[in-house]
N, C-alpha and C. Protein backbone atom coordinates (compact mmCIF):
# COMPACT_ATOMS: atom_id res chain seq x y z
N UNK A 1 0.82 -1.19 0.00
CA UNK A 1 0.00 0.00 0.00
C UNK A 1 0.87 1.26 0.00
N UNK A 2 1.63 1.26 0.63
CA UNK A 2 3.36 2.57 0.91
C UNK A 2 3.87 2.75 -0.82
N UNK A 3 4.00 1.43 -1.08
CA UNK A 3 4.83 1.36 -2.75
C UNK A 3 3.88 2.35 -3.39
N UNK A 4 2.03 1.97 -3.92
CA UNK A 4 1.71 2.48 -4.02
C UNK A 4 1.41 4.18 -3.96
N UNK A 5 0.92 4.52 -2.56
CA UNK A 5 0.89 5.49 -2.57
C UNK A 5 2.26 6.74 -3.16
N UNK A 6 3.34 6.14 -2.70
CA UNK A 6 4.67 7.19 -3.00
C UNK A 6 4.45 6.90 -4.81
N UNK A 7 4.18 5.78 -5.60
CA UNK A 7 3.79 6.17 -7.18
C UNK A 7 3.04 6.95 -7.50
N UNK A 8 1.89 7.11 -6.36
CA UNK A 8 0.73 8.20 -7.08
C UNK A 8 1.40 9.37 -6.51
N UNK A 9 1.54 9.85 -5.98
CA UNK A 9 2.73 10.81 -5.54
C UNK A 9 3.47 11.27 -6.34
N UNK A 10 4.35 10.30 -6.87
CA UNK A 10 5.39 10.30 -8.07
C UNK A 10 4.58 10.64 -9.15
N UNK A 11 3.83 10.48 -9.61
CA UNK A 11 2.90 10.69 -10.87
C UNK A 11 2.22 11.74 -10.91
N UNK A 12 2.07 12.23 -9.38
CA UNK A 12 1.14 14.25 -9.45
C UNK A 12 2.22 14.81 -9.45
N UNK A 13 3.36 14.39 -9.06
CA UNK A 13 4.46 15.19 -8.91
C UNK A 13 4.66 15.88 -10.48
N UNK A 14 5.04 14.47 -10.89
CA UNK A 14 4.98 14.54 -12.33
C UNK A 14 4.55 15.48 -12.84
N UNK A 15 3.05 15.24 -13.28
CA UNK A 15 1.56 16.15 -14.04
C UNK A 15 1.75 17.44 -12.93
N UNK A 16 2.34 17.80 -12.16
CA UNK A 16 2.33 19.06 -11.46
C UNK A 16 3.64 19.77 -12.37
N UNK A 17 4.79 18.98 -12.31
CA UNK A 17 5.38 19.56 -12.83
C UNK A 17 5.48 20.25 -14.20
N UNK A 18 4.58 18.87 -14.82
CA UNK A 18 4.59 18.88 -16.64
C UNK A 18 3.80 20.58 -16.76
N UNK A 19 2.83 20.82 -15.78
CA UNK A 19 1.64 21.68 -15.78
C UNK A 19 3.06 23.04 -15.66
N UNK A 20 3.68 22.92 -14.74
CA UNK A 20 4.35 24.02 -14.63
C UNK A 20 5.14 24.01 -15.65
N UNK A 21 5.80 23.69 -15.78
CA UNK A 21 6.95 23.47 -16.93
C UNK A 21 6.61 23.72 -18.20
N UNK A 22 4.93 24.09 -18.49
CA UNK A 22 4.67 24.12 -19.91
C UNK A 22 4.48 25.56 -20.13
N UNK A 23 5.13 26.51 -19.00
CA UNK A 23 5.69 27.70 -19.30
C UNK A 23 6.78 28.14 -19.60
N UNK A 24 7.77 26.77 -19.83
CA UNK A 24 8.70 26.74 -19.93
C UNK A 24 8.89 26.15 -21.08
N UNK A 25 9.48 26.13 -22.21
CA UNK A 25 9.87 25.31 -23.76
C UNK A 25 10.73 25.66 -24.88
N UNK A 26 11.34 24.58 -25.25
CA UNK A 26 12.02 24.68 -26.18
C UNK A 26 11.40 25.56 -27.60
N UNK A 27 11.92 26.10 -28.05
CA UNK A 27 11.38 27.18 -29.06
C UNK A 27 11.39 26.46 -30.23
N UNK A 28 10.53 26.13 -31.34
CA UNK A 28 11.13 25.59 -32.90
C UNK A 28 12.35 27.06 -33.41
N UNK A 29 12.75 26.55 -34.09
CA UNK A 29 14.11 27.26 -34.96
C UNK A 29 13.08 28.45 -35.92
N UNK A 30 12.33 29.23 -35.18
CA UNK A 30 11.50 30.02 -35.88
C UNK A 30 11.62 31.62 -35.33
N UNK A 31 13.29 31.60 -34.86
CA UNK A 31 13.55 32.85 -34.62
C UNK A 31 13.64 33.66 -35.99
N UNK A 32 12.71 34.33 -36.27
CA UNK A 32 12.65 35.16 -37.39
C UNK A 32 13.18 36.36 -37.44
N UNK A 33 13.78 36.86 -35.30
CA UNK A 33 13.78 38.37 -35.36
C UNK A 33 15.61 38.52 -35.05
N UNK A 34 16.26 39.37 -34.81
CA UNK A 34 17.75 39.37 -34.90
C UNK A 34 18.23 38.93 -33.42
N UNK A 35 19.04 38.94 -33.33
CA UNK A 35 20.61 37.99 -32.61
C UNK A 35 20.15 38.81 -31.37
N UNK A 36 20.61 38.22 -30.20
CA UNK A 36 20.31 38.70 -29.01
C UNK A 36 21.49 39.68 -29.19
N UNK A 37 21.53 40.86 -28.81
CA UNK A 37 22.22 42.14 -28.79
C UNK A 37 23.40 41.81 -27.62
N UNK A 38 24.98 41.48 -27.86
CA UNK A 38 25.59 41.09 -26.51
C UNK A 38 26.43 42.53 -25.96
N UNK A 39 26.08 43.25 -26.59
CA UNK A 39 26.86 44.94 -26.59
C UNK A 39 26.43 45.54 -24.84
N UNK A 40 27.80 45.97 -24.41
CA UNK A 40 26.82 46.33 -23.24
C UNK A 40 27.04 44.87 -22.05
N UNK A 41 26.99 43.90 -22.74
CA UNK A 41 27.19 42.78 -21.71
C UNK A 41 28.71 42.34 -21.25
N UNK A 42 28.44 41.59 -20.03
CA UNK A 42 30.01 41.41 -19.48
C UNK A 42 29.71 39.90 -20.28
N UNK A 43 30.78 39.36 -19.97
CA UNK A 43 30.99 37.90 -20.54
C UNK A 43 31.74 37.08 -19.42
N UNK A 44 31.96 35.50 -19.25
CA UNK A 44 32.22 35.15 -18.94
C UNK A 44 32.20 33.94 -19.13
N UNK A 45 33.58 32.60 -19.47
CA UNK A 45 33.15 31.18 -19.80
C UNK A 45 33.57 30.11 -18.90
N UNK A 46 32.59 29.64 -19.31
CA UNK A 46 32.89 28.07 -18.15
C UNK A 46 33.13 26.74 -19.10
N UNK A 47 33.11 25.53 -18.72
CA UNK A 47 33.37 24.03 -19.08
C UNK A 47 32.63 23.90 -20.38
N UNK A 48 30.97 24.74 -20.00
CA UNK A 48 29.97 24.31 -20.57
C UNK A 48 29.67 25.32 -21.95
N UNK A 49 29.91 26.74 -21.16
CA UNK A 49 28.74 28.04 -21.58
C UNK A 49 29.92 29.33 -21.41
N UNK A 50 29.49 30.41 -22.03
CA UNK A 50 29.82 31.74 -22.40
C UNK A 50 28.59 32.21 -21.98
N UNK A 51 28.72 32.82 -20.83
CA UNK A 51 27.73 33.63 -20.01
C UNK A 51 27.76 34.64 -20.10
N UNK A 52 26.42 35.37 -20.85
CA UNK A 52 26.97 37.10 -21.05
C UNK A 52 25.57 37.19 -20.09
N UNK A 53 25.89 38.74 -19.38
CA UNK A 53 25.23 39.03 -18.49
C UNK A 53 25.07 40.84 -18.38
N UNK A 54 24.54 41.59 -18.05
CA UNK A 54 24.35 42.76 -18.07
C UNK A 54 25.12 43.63 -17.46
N UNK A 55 25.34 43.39 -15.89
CA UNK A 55 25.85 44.00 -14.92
C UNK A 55 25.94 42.57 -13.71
N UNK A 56 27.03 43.46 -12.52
CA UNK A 56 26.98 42.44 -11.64
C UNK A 56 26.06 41.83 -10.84
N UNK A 57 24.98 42.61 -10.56
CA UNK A 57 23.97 42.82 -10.00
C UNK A 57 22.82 41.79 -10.29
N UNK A 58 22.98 41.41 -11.91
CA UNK A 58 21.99 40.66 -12.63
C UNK A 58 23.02 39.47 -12.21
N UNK A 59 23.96 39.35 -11.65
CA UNK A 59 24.68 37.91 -11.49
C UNK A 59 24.95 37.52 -10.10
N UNK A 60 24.40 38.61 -9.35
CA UNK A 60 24.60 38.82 -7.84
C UNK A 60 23.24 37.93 -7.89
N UNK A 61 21.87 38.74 -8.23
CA UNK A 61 20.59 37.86 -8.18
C UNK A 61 20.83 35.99 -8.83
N UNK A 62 20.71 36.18 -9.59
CA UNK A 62 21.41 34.96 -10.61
C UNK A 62 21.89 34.14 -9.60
N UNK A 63 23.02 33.97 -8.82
CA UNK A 63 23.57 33.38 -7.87
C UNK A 63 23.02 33.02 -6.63
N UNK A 64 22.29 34.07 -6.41
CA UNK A 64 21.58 33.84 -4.70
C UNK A 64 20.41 33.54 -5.60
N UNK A 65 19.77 33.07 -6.55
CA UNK A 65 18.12 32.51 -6.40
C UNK A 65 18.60 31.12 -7.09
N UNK A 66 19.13 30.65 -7.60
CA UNK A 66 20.01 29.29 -8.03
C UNK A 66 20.55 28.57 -6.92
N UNK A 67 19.51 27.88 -6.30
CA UNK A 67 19.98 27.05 -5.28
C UNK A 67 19.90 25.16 -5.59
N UNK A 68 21.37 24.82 -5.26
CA UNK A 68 21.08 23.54 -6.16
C UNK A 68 20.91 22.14 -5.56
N UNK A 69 20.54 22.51 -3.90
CA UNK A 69 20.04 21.65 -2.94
C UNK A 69 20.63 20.49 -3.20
N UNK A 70 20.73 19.28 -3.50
CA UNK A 70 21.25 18.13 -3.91
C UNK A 70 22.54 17.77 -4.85
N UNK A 71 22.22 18.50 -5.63
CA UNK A 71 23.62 18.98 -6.98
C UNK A 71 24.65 19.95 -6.21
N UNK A 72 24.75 19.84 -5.46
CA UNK A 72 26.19 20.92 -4.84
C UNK A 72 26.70 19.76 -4.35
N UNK A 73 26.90 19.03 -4.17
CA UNK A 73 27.64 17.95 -3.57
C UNK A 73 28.30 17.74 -5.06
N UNK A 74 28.33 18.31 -6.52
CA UNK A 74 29.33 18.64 -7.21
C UNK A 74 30.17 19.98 -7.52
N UNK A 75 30.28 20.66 -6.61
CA UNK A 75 30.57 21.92 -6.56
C UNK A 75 31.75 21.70 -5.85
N UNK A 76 32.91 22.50 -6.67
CA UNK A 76 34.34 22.50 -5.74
C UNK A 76 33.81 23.80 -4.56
N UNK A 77 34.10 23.77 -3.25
CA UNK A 77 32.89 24.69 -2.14
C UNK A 77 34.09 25.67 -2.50
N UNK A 78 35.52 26.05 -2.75
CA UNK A 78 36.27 27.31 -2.96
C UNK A 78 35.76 28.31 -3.70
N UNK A 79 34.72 27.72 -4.72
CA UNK A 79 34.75 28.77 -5.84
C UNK A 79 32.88 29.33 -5.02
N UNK A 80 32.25 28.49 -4.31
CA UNK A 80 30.90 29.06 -3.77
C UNK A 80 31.44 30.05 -2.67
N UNK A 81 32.37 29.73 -1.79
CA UNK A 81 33.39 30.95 -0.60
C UNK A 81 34.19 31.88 -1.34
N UNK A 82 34.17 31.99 -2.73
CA UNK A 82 34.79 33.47 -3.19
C UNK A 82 34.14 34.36 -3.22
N UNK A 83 34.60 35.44 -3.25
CA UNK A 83 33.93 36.91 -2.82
C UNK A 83 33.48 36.92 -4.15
N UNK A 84 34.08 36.59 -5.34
CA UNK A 84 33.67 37.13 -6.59
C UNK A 84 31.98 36.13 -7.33
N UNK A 85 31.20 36.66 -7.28
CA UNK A 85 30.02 35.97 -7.48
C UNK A 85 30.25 34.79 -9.02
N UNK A 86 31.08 35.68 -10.00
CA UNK A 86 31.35 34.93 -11.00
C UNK A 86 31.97 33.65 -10.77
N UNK A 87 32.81 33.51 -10.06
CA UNK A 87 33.80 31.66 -9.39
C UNK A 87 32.14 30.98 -9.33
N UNK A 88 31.66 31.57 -7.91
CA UNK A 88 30.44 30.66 -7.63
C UNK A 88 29.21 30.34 -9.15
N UNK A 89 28.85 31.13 -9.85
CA UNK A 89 27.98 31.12 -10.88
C UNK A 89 28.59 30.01 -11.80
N UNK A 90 29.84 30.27 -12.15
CA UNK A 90 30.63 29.16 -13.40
C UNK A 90 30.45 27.84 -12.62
N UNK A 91 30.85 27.67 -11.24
CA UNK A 91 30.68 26.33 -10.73
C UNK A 91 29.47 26.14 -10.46
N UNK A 92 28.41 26.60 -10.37
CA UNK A 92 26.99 25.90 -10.39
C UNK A 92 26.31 25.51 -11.43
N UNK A 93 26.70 26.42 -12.48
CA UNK A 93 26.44 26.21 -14.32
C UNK A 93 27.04 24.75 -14.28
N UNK A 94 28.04 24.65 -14.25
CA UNK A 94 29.10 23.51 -14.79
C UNK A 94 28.32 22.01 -14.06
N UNK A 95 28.12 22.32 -12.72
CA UNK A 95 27.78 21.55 -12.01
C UNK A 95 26.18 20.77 -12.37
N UNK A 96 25.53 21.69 -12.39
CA UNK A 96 24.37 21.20 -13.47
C UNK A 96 23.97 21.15 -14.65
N UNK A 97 25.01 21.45 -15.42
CA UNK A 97 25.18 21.07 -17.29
C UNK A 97 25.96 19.17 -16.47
N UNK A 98 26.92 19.14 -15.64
CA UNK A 98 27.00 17.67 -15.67
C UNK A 98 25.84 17.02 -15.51
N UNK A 99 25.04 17.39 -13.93
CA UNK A 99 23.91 16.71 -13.74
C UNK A 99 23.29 16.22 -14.47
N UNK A 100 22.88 17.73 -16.06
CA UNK A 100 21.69 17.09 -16.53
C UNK A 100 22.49 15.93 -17.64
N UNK A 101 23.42 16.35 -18.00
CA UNK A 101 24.55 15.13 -19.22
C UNK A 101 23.86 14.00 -18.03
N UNK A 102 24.76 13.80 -16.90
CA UNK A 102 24.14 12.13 -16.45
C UNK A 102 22.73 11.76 -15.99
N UNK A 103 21.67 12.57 -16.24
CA UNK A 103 20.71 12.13 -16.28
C UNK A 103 19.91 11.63 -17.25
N UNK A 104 20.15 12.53 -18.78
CA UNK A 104 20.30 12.43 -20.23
C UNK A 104 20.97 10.59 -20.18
N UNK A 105 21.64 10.69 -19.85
CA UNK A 105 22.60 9.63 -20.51
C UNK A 105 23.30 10.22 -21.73
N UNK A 106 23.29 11.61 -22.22
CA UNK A 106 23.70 12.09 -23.44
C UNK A 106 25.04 12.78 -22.82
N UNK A 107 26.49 12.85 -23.56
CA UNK A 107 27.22 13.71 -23.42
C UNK A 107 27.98 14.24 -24.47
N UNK A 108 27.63 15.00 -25.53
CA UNK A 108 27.91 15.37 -26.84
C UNK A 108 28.97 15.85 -26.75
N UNK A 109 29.92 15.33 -27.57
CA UNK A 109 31.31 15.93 -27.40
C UNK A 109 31.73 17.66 -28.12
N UNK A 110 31.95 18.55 -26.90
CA UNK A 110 32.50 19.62 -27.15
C UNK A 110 31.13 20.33 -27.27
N UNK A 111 30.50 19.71 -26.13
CA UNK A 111 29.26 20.47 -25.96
C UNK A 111 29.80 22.00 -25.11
N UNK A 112 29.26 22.93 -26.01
CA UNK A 112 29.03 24.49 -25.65
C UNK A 112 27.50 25.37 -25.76
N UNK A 113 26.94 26.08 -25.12
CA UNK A 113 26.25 26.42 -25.38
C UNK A 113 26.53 28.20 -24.58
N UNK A 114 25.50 29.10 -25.35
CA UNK A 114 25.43 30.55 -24.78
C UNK A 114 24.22 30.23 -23.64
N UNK A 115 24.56 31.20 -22.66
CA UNK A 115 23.79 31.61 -21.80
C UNK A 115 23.63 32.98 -21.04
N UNK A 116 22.38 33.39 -21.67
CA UNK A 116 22.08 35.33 -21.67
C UNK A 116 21.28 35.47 -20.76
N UNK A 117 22.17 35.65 -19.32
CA UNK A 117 21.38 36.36 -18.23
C UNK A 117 20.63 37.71 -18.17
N UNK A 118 19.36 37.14 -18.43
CA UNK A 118 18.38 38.72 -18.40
C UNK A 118 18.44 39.32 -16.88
N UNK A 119 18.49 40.45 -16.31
CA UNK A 119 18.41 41.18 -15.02
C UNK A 119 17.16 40.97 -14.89
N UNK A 120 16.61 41.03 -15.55
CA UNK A 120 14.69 41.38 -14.65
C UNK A 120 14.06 40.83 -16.00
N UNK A 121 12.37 40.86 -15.38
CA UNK A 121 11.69 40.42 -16.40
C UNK A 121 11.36 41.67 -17.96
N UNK A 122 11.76 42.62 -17.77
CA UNK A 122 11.22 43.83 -18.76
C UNK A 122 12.69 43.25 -20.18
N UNK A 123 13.65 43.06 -18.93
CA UNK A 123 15.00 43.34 -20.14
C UNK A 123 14.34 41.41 -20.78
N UNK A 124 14.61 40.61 -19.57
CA UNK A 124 14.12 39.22 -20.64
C UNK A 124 13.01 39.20 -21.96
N UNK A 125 11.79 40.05 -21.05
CA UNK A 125 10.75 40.25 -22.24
C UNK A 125 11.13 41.16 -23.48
N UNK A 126 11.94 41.98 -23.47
CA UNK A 126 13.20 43.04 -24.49
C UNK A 126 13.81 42.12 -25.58
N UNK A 127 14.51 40.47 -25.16
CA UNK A 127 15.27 39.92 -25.61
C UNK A 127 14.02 38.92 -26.35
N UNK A 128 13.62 38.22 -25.64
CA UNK A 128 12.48 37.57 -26.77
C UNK A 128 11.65 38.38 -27.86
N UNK A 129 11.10 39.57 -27.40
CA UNK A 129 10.52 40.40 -28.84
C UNK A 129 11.50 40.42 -29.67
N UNK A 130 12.57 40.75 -29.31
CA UNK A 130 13.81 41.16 -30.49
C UNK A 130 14.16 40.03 -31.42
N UNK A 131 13.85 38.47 -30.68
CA UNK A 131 14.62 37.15 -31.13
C UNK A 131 13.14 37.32 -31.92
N UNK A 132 11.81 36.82 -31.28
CA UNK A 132 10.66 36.04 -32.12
C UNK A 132 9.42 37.16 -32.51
N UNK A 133 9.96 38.79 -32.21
CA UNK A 133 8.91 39.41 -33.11
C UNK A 133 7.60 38.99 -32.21
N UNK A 134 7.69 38.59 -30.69
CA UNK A 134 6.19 38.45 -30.25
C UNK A 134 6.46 38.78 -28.74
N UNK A 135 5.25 38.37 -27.80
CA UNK A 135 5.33 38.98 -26.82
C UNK A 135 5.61 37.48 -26.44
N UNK A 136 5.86 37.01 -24.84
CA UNK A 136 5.88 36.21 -23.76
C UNK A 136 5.42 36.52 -22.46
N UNK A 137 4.87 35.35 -21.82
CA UNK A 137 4.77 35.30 -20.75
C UNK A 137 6.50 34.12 -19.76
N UNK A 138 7.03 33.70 -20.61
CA UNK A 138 7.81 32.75 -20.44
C UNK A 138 8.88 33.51 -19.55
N UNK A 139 9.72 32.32 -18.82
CA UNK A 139 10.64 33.12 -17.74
C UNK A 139 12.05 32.39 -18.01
N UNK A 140 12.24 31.32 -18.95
CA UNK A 140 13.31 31.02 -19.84
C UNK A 140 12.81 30.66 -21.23
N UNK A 141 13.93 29.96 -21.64
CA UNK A 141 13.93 29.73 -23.20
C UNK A 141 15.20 29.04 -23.35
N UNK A 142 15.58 27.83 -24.69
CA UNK A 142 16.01 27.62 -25.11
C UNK A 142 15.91 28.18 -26.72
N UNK A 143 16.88 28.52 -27.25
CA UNK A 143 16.70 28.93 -28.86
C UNK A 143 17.87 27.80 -29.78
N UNK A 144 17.14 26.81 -30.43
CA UNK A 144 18.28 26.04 -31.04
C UNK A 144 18.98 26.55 -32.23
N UNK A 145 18.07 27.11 -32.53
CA UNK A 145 18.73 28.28 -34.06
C UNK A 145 20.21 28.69 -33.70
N UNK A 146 19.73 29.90 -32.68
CA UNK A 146 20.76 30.50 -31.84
C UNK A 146 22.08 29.31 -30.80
N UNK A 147 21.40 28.15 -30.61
CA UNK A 147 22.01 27.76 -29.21
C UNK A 147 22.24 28.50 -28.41
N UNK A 148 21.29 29.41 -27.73
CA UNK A 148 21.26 30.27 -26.70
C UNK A 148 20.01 29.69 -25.56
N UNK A 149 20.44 29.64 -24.47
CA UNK A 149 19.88 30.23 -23.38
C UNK A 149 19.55 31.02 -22.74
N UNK A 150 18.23 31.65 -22.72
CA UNK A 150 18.22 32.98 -22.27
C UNK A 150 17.05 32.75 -20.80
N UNK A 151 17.53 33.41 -19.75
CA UNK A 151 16.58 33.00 -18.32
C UNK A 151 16.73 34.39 -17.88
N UNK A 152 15.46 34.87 -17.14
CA UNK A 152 15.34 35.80 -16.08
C UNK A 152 15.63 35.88 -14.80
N UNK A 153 16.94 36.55 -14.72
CA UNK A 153 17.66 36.22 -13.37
C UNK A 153 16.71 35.93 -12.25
N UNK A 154 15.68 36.61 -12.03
CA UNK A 154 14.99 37.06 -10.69
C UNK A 154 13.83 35.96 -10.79
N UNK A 155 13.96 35.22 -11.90
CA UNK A 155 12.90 33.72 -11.84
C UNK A 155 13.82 32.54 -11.95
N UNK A 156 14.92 32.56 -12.08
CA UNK A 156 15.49 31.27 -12.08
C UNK A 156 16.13 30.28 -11.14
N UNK A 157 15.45 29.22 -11.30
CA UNK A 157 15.60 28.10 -9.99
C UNK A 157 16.57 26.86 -11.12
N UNK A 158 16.91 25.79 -10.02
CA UNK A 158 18.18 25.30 -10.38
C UNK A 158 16.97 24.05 -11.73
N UNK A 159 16.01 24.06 -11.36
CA UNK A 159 14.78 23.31 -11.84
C UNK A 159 14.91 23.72 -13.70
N UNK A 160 14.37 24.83 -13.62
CA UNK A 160 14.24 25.65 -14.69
C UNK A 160 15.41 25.90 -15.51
N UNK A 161 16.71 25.82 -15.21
CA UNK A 161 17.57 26.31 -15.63
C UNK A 161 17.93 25.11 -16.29
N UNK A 162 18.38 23.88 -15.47
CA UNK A 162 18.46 22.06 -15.63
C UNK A 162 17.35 21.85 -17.05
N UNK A 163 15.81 22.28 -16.92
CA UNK A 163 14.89 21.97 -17.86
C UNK A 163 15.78 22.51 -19.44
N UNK A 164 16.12 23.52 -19.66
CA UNK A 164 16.83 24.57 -20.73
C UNK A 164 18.00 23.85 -20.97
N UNK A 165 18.43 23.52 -20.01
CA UNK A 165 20.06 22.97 -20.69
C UNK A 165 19.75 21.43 -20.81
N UNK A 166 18.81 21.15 -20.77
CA UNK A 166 18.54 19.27 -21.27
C UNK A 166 18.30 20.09 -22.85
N UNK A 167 17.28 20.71 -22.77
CA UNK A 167 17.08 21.16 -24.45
C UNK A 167 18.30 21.51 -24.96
N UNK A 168 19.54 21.65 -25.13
CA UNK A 168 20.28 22.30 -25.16
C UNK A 168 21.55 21.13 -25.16
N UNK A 169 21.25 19.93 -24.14
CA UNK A 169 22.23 18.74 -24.48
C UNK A 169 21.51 17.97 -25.74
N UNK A 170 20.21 17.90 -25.54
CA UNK A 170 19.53 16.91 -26.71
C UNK A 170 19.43 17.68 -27.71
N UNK A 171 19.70 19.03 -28.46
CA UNK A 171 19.90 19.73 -29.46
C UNK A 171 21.48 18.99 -29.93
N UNK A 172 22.24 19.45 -29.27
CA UNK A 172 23.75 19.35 -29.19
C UNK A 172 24.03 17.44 -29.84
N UNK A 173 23.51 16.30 -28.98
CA UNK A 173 23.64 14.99 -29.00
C UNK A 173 23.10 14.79 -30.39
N UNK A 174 21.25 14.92 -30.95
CA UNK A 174 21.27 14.84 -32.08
C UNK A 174 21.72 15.67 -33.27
N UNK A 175 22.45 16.46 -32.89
CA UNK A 175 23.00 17.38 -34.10
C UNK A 175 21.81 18.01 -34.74
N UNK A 176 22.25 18.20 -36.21
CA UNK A 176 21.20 19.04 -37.11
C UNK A 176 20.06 18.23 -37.15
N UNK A 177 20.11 16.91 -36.71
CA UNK A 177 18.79 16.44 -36.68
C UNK A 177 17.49 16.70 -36.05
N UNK A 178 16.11 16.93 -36.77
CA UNK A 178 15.07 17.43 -36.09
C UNK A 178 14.59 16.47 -35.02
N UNK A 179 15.06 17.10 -34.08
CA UNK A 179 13.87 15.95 -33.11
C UNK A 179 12.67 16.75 -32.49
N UNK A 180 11.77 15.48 -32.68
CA UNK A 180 10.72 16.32 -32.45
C UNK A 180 10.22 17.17 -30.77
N UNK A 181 9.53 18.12 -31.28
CA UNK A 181 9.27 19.08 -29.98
C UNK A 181 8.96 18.36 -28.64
N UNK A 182 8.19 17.06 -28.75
CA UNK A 182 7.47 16.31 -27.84
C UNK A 182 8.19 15.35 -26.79
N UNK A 183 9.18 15.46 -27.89
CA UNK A 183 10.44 14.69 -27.40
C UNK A 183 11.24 15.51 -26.78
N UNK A 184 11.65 16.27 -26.91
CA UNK A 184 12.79 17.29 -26.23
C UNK A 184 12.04 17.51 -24.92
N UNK A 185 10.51 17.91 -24.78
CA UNK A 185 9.57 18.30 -23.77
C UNK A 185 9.56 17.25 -22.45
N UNK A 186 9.76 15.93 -23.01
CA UNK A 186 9.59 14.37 -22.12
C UNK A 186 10.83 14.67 -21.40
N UNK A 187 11.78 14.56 -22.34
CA UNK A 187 13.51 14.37 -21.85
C UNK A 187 13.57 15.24 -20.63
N UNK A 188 13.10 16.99 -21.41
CA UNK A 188 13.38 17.97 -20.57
C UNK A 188 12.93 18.06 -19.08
N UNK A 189 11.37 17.39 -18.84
CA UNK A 189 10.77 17.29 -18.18
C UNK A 189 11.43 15.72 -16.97
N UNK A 190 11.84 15.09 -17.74
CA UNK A 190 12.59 13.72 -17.30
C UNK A 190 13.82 14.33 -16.24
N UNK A 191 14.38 15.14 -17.07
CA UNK A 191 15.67 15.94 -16.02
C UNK A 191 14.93 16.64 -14.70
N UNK A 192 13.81 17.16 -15.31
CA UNK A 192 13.10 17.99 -13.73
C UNK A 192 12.80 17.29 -12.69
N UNK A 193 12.32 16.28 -13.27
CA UNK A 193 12.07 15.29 -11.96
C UNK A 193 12.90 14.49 -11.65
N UNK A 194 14.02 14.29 -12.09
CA UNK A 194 15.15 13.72 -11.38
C UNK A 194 16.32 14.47 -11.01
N UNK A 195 16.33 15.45 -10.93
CA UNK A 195 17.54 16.91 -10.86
C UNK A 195 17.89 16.32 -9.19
N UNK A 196 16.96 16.18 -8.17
CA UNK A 196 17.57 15.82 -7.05
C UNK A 196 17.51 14.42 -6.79
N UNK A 197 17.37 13.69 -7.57
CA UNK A 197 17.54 12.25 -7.18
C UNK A 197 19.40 11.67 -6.59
């Protein structure tokens, strides 16, 4: 009866998550509008990603709302005790681009991807009109066109961020090959619910 119940559990968890998460999605390659603008941005690269970001401030937030509860037990702890927020940010990126590779089972060789820390929601909603010519309610994005990641500092959890960079390993693993949307959505969603296992 215990086995049971913790499956139905496991299964709202699920459909709770899928429900949330479907504010969250991989984009089709139907960026019609121009290149995320990196002028103005600081930069910074890790294992995984080339992190351009606005100001420190948008990486100060970024850092303190990215909490990776279970996944820090891959974090070298020197670079989370540096004063400089950037050490800690590159090692939590890195740390959960591995996660989601071993949850994937995918690890594409010379996997890189961009990742464009929006400060707030006005500048994120700024960067999607500019990419797709429309409005959003969305608080990340994957763009495979681009291979960009783009998240709103002041909404991003280690959840959300893990969901984007599965799109982003399974872009990378099948190459130019189309896989379909439904599929990337399962996978992506597959990483969410196992991010703290």
């Amino acid at each position: 009866m215990r086995l049971l119940s913790l499956k139905l559990r496991s299964y709202a968890r699920v459909l709770l998550r899928g429900v949330i998460l479907s504010c969250v999605l991989v984009l089709p390659d139907q960026a019609s509008g121009e290149l995320p603008d990196y002028s103005g941005y600081r930069v910074m690269d890790t294992a995984f990603t080339r992190i351009f970001f606005p100001e420190n401030n948008a990486l100060l937030r970024f850092n303190r709302n990215l909490k990776l509860g279970r996944v820090d037990q891959l974090i070298n702890w020197g670079a989370l005790k540096s004063t400089d927020p950037s050490h800690a940010v590159a090692a939590k990126v890195d740390a959960l681009f591995r996660r989601v590779e071993d949850i994937l089972d995918m690890r594409p060789e010379g996997m890189r991807t961009t990742l464009m820390i929006a400060s707030d929601r006005q500048e994120f909603r700024r960067i999607y009109r500019k990419m797709y010519r429309s409005e959003t309610e969305l608080i990340a994005f994957f763009s495979p066109a681009r291979n960009v990641i783009v998240i709103d500092a002041t909404e991003v959890t280690a959840n959300v961020l893990a969901h984007e960079m599965a799109h982003a390993v399974i872009h990378a693993y099948y190459g130019n090959a189309s896989t379909p949307g439904k599929v990337h959505e399962i996978l992506a969603q597959y990483v969410d619910l196992h991010l703290h296992d």
